[in-house]
Protein backbone atom coordinates (compact mmCIF):
# COMPACT_ATOMS: atom_id res chain seq x y z
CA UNK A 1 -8.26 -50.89 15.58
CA UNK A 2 -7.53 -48.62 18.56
CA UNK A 3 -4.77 -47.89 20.78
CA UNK A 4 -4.70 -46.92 24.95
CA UNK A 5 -1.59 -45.31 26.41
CA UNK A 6 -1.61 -44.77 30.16
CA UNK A 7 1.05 -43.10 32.29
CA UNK A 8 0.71 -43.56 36.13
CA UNK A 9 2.34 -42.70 39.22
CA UNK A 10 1.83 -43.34 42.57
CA UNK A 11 3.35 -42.64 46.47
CA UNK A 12 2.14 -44.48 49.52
CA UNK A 13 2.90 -42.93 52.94
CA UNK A 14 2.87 -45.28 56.26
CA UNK A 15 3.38 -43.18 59.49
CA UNK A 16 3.53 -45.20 62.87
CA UNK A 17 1.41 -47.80 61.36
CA UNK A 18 -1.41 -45.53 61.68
CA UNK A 19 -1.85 -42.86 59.62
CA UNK A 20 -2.04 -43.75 55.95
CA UNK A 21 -1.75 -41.43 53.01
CA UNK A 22 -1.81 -42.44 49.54
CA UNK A 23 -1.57 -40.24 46.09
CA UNK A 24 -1.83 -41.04 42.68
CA UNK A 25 -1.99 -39.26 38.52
CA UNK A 26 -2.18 -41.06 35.57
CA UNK A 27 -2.18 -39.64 32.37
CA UNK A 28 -4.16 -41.47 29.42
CA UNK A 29 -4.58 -41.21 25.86
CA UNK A 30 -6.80 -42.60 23.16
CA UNK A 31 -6.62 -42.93 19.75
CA UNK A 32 -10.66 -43.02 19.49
CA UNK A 33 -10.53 -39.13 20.44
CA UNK A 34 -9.40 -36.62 17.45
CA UNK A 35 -6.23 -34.41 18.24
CA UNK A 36 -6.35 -31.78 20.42
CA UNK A 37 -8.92 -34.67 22.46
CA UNK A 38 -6.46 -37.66 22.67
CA UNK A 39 -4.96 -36.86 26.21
CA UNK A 40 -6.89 -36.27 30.00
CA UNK A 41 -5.07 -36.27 33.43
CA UNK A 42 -6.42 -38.08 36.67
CA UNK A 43 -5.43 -37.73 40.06
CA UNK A 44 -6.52 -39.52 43.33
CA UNK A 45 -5.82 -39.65 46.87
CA UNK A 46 -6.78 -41.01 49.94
CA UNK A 47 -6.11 -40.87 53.86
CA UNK A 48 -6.55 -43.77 56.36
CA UNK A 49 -6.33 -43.55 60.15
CA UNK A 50 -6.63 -47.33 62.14
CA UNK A 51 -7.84 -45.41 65.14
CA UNK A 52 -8.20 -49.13 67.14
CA UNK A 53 -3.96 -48.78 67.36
CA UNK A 54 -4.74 -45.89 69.30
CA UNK A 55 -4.25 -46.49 73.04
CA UNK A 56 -7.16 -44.50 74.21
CA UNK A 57 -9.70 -46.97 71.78
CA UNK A 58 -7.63 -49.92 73.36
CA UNK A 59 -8.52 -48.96 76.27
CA UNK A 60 -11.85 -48.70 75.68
CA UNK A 61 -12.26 -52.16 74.96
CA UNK A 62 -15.15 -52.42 72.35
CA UNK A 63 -13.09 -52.60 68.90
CA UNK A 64 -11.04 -55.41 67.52
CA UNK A 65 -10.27 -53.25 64.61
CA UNK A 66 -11.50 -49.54 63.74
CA UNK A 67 -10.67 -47.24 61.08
CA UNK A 68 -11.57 -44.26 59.09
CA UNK A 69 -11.28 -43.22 55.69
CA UNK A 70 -11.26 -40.92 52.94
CA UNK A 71 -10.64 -39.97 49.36
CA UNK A 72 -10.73 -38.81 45.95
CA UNK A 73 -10.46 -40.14 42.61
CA UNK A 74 -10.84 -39.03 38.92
CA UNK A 75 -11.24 -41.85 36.54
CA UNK A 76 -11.92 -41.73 32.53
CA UNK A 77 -14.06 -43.05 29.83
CA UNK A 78 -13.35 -43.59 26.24
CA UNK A 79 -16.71 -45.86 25.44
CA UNK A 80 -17.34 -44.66 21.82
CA UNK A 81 -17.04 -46.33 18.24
CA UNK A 82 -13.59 -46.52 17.52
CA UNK A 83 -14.28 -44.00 14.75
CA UNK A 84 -16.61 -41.96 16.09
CA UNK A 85 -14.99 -38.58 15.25
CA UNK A 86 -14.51 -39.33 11.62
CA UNK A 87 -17.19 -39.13 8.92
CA UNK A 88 -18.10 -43.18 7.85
CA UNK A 89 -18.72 -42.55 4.04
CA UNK A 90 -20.85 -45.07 1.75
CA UNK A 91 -21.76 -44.82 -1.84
CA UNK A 92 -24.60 -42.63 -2.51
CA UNK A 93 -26.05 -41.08 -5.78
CA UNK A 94 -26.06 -37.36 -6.03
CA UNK A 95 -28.39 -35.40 -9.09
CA UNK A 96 -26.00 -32.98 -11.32
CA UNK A 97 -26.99 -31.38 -14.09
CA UNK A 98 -30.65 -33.16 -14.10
CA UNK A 99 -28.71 -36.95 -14.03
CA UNK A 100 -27.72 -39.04 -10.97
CA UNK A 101 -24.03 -39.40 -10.64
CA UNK A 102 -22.01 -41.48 -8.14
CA UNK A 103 -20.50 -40.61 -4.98
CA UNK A 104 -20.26 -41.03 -1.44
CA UNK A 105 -22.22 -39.66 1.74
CA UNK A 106 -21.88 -40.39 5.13
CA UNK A 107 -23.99 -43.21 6.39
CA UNK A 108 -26.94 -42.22 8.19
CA UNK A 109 -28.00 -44.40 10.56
CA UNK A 110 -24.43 -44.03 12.31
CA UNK A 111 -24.43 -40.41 12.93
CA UNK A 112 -22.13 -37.90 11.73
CA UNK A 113 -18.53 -37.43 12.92
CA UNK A 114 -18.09 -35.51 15.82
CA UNK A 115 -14.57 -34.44 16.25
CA UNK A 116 -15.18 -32.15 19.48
CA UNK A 117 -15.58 -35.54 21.62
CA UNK A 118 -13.27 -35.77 24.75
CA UNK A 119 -12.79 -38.08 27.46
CA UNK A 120 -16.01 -38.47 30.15
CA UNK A 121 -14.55 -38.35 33.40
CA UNK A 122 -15.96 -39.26 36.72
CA UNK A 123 -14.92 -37.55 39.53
CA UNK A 124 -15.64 -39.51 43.75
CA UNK A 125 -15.14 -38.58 47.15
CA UNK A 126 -16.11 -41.29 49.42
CA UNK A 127 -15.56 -41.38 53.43
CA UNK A 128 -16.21 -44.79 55.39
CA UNK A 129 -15.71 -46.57 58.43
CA UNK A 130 -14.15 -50.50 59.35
CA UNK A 131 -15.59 -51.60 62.50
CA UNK A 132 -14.62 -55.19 64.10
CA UNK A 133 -16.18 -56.25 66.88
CA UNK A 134 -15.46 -59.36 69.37
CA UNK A 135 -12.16 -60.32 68.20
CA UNK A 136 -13.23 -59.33 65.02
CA UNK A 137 -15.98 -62.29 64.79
CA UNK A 138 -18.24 -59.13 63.73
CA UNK A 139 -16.99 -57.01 60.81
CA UNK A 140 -18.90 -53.72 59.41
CA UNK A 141 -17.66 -51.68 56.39
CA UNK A 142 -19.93 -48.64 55.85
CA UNK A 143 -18.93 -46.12 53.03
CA UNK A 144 -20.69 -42.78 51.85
CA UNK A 145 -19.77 -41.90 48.29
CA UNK A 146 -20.78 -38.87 46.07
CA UNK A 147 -19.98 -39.39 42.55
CA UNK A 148 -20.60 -36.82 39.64
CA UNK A 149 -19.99 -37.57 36.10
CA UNK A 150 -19.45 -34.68 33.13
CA UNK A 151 -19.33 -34.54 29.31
CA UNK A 152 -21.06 -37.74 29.42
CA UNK A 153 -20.65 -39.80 26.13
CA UNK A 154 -24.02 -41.01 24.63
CA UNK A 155 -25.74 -41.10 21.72
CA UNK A 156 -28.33 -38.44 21.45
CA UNK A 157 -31.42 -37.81 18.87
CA UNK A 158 -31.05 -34.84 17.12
CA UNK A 159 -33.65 -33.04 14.43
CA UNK A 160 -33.71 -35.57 11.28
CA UNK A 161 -33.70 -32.32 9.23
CA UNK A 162 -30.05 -32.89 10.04
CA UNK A 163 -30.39 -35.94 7.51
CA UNK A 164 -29.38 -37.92 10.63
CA UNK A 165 -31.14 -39.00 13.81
CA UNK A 166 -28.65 -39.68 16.43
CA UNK A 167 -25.47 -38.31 17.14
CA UNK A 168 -22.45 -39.49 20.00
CA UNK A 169 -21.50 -36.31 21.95
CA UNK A 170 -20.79 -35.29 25.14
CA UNK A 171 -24.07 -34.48 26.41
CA UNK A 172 -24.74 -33.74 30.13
CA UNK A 173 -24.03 -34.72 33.95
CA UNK A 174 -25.19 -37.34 36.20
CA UNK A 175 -24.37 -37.38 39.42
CA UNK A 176 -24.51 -40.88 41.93
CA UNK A 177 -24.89 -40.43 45.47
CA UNK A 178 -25.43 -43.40 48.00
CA UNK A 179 -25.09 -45.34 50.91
CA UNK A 180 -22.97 -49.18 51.00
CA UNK A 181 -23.08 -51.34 54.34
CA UNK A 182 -21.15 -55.09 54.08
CA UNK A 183 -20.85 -57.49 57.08
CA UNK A 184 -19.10 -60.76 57.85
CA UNK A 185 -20.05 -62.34 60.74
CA UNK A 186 -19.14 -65.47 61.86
CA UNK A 187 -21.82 -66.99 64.17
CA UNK A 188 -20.83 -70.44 65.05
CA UNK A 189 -17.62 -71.65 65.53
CA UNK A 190 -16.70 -75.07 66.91
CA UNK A 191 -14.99 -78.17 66.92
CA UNK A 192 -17.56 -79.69 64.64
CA UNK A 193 -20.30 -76.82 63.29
CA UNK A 194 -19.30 -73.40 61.50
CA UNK A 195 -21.77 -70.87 60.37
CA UNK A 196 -20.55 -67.26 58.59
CA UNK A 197 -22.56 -65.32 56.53
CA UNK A 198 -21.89 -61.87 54.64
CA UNK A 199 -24.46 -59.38 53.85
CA UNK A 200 -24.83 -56.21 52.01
CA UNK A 201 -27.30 -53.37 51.24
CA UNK A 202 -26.73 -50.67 49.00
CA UNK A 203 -28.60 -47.64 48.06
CA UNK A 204 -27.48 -45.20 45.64
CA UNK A 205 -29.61 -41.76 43.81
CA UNK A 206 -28.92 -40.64 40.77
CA UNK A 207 -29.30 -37.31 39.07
CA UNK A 208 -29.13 -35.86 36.00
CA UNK A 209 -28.18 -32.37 35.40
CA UNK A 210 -26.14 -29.94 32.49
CA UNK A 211 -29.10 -30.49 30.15
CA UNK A 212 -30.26 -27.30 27.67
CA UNK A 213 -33.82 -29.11 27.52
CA UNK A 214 -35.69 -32.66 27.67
CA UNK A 215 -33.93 -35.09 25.26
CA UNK A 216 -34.51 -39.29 25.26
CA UNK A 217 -32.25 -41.99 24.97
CA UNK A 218 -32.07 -43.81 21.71
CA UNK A 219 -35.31 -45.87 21.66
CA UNK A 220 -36.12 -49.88 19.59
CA UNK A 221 -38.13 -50.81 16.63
CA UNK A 222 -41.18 -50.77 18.86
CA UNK A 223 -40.66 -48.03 20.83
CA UNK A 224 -39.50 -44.61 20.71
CA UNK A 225 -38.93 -41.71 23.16
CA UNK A 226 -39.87 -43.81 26.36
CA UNK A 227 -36.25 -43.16 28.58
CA UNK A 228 -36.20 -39.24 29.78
CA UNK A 229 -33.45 -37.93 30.14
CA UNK A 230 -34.14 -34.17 32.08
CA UNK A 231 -32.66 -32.48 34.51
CA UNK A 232 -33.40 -32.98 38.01
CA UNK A 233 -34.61 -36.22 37.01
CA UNK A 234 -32.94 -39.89 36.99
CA UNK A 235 -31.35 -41.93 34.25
CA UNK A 236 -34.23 -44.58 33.62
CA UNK A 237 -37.46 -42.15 33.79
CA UNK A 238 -40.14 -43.68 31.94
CA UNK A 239 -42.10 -41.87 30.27
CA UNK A 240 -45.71 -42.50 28.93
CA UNK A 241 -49.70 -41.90 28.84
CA UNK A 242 -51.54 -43.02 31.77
CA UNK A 243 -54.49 -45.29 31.56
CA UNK A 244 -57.82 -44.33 32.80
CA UNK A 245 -59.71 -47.41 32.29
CA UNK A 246 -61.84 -48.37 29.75
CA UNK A 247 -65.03 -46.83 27.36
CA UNK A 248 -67.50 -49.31 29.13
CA UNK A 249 -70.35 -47.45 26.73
CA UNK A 250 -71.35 -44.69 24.42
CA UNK A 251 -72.19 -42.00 26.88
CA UNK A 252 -68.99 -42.81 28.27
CA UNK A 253 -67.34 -42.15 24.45
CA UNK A 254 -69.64 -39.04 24.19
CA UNK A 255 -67.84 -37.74 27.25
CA UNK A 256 -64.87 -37.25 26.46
CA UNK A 257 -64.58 -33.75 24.22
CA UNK A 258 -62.66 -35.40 21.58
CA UNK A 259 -65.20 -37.85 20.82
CA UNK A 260 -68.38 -35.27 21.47
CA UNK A 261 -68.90 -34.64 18.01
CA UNK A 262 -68.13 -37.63 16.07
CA UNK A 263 -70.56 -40.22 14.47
CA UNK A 264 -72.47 -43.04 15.99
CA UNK A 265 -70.00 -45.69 14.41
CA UNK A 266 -67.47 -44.13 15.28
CA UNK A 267 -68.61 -44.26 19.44
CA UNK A 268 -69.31 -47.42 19.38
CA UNK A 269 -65.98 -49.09 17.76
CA UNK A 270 -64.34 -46.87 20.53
CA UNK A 271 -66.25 -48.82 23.61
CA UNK A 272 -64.27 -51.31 25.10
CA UNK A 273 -61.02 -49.52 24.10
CA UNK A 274 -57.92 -47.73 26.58
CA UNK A 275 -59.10 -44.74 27.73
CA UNK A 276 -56.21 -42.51 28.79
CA UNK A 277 -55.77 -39.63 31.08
CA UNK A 278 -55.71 -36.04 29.58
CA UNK A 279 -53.73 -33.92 31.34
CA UNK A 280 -53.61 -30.66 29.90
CA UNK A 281 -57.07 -29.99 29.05
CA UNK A 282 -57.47 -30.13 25.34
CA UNK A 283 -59.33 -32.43 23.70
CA UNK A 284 -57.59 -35.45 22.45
CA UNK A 285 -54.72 -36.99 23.83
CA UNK A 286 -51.30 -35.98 22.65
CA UNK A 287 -47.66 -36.27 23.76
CA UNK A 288 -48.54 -33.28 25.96
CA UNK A 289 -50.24 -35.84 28.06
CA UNK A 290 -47.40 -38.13 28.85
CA UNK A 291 -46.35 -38.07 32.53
CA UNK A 292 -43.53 -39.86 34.43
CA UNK A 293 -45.03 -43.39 34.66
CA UNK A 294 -41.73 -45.01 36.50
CA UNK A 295 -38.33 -45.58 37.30
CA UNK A 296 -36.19 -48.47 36.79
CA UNK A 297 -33.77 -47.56 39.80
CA UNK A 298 -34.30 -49.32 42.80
CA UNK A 299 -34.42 -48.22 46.33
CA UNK A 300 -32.04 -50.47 47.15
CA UNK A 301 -30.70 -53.70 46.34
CA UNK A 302 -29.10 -56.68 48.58
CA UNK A 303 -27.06 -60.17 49.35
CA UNK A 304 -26.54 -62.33 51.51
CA UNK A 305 -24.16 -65.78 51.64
CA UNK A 306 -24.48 -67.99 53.88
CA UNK A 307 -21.33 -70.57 54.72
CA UNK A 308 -22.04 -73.63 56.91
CA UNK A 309 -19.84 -76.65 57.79
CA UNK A 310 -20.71 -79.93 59.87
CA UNK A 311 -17.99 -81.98 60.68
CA UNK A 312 -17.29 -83.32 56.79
CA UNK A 313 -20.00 -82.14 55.24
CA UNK A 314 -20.73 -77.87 54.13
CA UNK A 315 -23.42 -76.31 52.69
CA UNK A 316 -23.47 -72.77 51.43
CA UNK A 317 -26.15 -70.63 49.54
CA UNK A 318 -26.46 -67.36 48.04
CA UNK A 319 -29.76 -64.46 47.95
CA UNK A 320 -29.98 -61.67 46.12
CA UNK A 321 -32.42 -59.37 45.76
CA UNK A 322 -34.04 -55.89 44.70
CA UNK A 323 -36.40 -53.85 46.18
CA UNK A 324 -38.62 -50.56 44.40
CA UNK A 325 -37.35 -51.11 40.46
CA UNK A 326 -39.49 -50.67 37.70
CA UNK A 327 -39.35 -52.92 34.49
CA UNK A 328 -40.28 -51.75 31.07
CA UNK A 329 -41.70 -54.91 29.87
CA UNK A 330 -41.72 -54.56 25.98
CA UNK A 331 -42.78 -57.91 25.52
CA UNK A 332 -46.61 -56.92 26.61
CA UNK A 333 -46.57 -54.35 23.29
CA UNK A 334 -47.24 -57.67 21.32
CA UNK A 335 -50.52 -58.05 22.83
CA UNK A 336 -52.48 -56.21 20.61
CA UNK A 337 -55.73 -58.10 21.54
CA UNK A 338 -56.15 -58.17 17.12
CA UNK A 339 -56.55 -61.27 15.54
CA UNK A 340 -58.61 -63.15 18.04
CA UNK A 341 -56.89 -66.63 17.27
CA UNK A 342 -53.58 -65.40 18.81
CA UNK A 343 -54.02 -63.97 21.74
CA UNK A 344 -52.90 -65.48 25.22
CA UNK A 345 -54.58 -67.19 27.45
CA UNK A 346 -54.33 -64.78 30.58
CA UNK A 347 -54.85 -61.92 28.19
CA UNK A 348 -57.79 -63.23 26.80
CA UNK A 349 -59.44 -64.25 30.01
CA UNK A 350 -59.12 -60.69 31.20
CA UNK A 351 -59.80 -59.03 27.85
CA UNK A 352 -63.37 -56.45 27.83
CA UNK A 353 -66.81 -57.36 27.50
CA UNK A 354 -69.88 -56.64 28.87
CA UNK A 355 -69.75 -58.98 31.45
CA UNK A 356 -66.08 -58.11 32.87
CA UNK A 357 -66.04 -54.73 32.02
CA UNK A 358 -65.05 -53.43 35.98
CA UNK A 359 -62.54 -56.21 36.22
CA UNK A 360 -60.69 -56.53 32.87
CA UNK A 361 -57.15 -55.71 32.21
CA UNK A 362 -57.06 -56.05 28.34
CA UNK A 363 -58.82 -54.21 25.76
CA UNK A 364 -61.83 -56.07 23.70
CA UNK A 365 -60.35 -58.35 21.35
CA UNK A 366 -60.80 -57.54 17.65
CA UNK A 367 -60.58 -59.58 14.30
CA UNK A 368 -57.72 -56.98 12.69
CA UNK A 369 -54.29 -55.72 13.78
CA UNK A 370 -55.62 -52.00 12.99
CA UNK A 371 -55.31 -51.13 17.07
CA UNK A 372 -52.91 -48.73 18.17
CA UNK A 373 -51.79 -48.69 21.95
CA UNK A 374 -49.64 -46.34 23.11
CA UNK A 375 -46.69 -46.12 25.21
CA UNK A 376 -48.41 -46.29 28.77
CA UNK A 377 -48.34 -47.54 32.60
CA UNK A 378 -49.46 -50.77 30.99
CA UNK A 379 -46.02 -51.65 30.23
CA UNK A 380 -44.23 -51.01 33.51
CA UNK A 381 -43.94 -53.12 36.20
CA UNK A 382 -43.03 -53.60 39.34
CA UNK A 383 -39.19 -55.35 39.30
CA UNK A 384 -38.69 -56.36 42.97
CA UNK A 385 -37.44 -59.86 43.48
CA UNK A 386 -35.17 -62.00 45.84
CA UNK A 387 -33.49 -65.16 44.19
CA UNK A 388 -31.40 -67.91 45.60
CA UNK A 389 -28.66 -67.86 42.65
CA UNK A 390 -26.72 -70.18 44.23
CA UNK A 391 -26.61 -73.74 46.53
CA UNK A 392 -23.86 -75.86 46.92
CA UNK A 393 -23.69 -78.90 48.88
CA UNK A 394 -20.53 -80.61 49.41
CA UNK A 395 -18.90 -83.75 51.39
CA UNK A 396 -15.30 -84.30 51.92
CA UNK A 397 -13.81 -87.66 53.09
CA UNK A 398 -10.25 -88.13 54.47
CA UNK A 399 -9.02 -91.47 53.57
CA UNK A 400 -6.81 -93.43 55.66
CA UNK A 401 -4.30 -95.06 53.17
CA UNK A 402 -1.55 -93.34 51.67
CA UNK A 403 -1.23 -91.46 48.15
CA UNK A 404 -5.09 -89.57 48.64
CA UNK A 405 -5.18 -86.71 51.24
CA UNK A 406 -8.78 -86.03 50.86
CA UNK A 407 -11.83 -86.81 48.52
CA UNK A 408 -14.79 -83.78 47.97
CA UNK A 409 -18.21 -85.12 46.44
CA UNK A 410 -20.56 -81.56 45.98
CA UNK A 411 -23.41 -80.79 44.31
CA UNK A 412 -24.51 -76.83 42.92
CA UNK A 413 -27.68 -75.49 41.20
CA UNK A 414 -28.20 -71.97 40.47
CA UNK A 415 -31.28 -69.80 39.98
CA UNK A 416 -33.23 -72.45 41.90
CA UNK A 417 -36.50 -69.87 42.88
CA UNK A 418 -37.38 -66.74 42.55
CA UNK A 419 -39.61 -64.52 44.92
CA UNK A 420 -41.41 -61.66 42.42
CA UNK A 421 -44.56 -59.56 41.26
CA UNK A 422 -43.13 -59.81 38.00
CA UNK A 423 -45.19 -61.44 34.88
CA UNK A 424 -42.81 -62.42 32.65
CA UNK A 425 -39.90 -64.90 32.76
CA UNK A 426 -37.17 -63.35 35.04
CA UNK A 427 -36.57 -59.78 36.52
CA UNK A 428 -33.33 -60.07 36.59
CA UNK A 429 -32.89 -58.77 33.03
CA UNK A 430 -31.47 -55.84 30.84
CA UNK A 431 -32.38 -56.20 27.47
CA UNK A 432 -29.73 -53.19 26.25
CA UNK A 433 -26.79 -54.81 28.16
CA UNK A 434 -24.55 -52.38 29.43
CA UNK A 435 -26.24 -49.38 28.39
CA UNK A 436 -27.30 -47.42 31.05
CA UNK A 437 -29.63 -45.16 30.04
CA UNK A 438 -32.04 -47.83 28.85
CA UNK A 439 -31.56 -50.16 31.45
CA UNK A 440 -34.87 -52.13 32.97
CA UNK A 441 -36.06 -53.30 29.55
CA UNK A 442 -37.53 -56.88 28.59
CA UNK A 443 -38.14 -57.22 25.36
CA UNK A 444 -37.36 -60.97 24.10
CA UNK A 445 -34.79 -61.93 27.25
CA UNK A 446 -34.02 -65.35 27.81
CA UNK A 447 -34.32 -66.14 31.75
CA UNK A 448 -30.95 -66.98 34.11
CA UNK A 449 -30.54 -70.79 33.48
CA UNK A 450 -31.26 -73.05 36.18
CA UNK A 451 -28.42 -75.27 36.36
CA UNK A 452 -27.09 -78.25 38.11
CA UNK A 453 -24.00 -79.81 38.39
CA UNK A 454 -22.36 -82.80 40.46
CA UNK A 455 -18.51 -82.86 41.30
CA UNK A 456 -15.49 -85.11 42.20
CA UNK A 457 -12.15 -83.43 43.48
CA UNK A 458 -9.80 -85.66 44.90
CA UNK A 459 -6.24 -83.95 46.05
CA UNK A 460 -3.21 -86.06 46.90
């Protein structure tokens, strides 16, 4: 059980309908935090000037509506465990004296307590314009925003000498910069046909800083130290081995210093296999070797609805889509190419042999489950899609007779296509949920639903 206090104030300002000033501080407290830690203060504000009351714009005659603004905001986080800064104790044996004897011990795969956690806070400034054009039948919003957040709360690895390996703390900056551009526009409108559409394009960077060295966000079962977290860098770095092909032969084996010296057998299991890139020059390949292999941010990502109406009948429909995101596809890690009687199809087909050797994808297929592939380029992909989520198709008739004003029969399907480079099932997917530092991950995700659905609404 936890409890949220918030105190908040606020003044608004209106001078000559023009210039607009607006000031805020709230004060919140949470019982998740230990003392000392319960309490932070935020404080905003924000100026507004509708330069199109202006008589000089007026007079220009180009805007329907123009105005600039700016502010600044503080806002606060409390995501952690609700007892997150108090040891969580289960029963454990202890040896005293030479005999084990009962007691209690904090429970490991939790973390310990860490009462020196305190609010995250995020502080903004944004600037932006609202344009209106042609009695307003063209509408731009364009904001600039710079966003840093500090004492970020996360859950870290730390050395399992510790008799723990992870730990919440406040760990590190990130700051968000970016660029957000909406439009309404309304196209056609008459007697009998309307057409609006909105659109939007956003693209935001993000940086981490704050940082005393390299550090990873929690990893799964099948994976471990693939998000980097370092500074300079982006949350959702991937990190990995690059693949250099395949050992098409023995010579090929022999050539690489690791394998220089080691027996006949042992060359020729090895052709056929991943070869990977060394990168620092020692022979063998060893987490030294692991490069940035992507990034699950994208370069930017879009919308666009669409809103059309003919006499009694509409139509509307709505795209979205992202551009430049990698995907961490965990499901691929299953493909072990062992146990050649369950392997898929595709995988299969493009597995190693003689024959293939320049084209294949996969690794020769063996008869055990002895293979170990590493973390690698393999697994990333590229996430770039555009999907029609939405279509709705509607028709509304107006009977004469009293008692019914009007009678709408629609129709709407979501997810009908989707437009990607992806492999697997959907790109539109986040196998961590809300976590942000391991976002872009597949493993297991059930695809958006395609569904369809018919209507009756009759008002009277």
């Amino acid at each position: 059980m936890t409890s949220l206090v918030s105190f908040l104030g606020r003044a608004n300002y209106n001078l000559m309908n023009k210039y607009l000033f607006t000031a805020s501080f709230r004060r919140d407290g949470s019982s998740k935090f230990a003392p000392g830690n319960k309490w932070s203060n935020f404080a905003s504000g924000a100026i507004a000037w509708r330069a199109s009351e202006e008589q000089f714009i007026k007079d220009l005659n180009v805007f329907s509506n123009l105005k600039f603004r700016a502010s600044y905001g503080q806002t606060g986080n409390q995501a952690i465990g609700a007892y997150a800064t108090r040891d969580y104790l289960t029963v454990a044996n202890y040896p005293i004296n030479g005999a084990l004897a009962s007691g209690f011990a904090n429970l490991t795969w939790r973390g310990p307590a860490n009462p020196d956690l305190k609010w995250e806070t995020t502080s903004q400034y944004n600037v932006g314009v609202d344009m209106g054009f042609f009695q307003n039948r063209i509408n731009l919003t364009i904001d600039l925003y710079y966003k840093k957040t500090s004492d970020l709360l996360q859950n870290i690895q730390i050395p399992q000498s510790t008799g723990f390996s992870n730990m919440t703390t406040n760990f590190g900056n990130v700051t968000n910069k970016g660029l957000e551009i909406t439009g309404k526009f309304y196209a056609i409108t008459g007697k009998n046909l309307n057409w609006d559409f909105d659109a939007n394009i956003s693209f935001n960077r993000n940086k981490i800083s704050g940082l005393p060295g390299d550090q990873f966000a929690q990893g799964w079962s099948k994976a471990d130290n693939v998000f980097l977290q370092r500074n300079g860098m982006p949350i959702g770095t991937i990190y990995g081995f690059v693949e250099d092909g395949f050992y098409d032969n023995i010579a090929e084996v022999r050539a690489d210093p690791f394998y220089a010296k080691e027996s006949e057998a042992v060359c020729k299991a090895m052709v056929g296999e991943v070869k990977y890139k060394d990168f620092d020059g020692v022979a063998g390949i060893t987490n030294a070797d692991r490069q940035v292999i992507g990034d699950t941010n994208p370069d930017f990502t879009f919308g666009m609805t669409h809103n059309f109406t003919y006499k009694n009948f509409s139509l509307s429909f709505f795209l979205q889509g992202s551009q430049g995101n990698d995907i961490f596809n965990g499901n691929l890690m299953e493909v072990k190419m062992g146990n050649t009687a369950n392997i898929p199809v595709d995988a299969y087909n493009t597995r190693w042999t003689e024959a293939n050797r320049a084209s294949a994808k996969w690794p020769k297929a063996v008869n055990s489950y002895e293979r170990t592939m590493l973390i690698s380029n393999r697994y990333v992909e590229d996430g770039s899609y555009l999907k029609l989520k939405n279509l709705s198709i509607g028709y509304t008739w107006r009977p004469k007779f009293k008692g019914i004003s009007s009678i709408n029969i629609y129709g709407n399907a979501t997810n009908l296509f989707t437009i990607t480079g992806y492999s697997w099932f959907d790109p539109e997917v986040n196998a961590f949920g809300s976590d942000t530092s391991r976002r872009g991950v597949d493993i297991y995700s059930y695809p958006s639903s395609r569904t369809f659905s018919l209507g009756l609404k009759v008002d009277f």
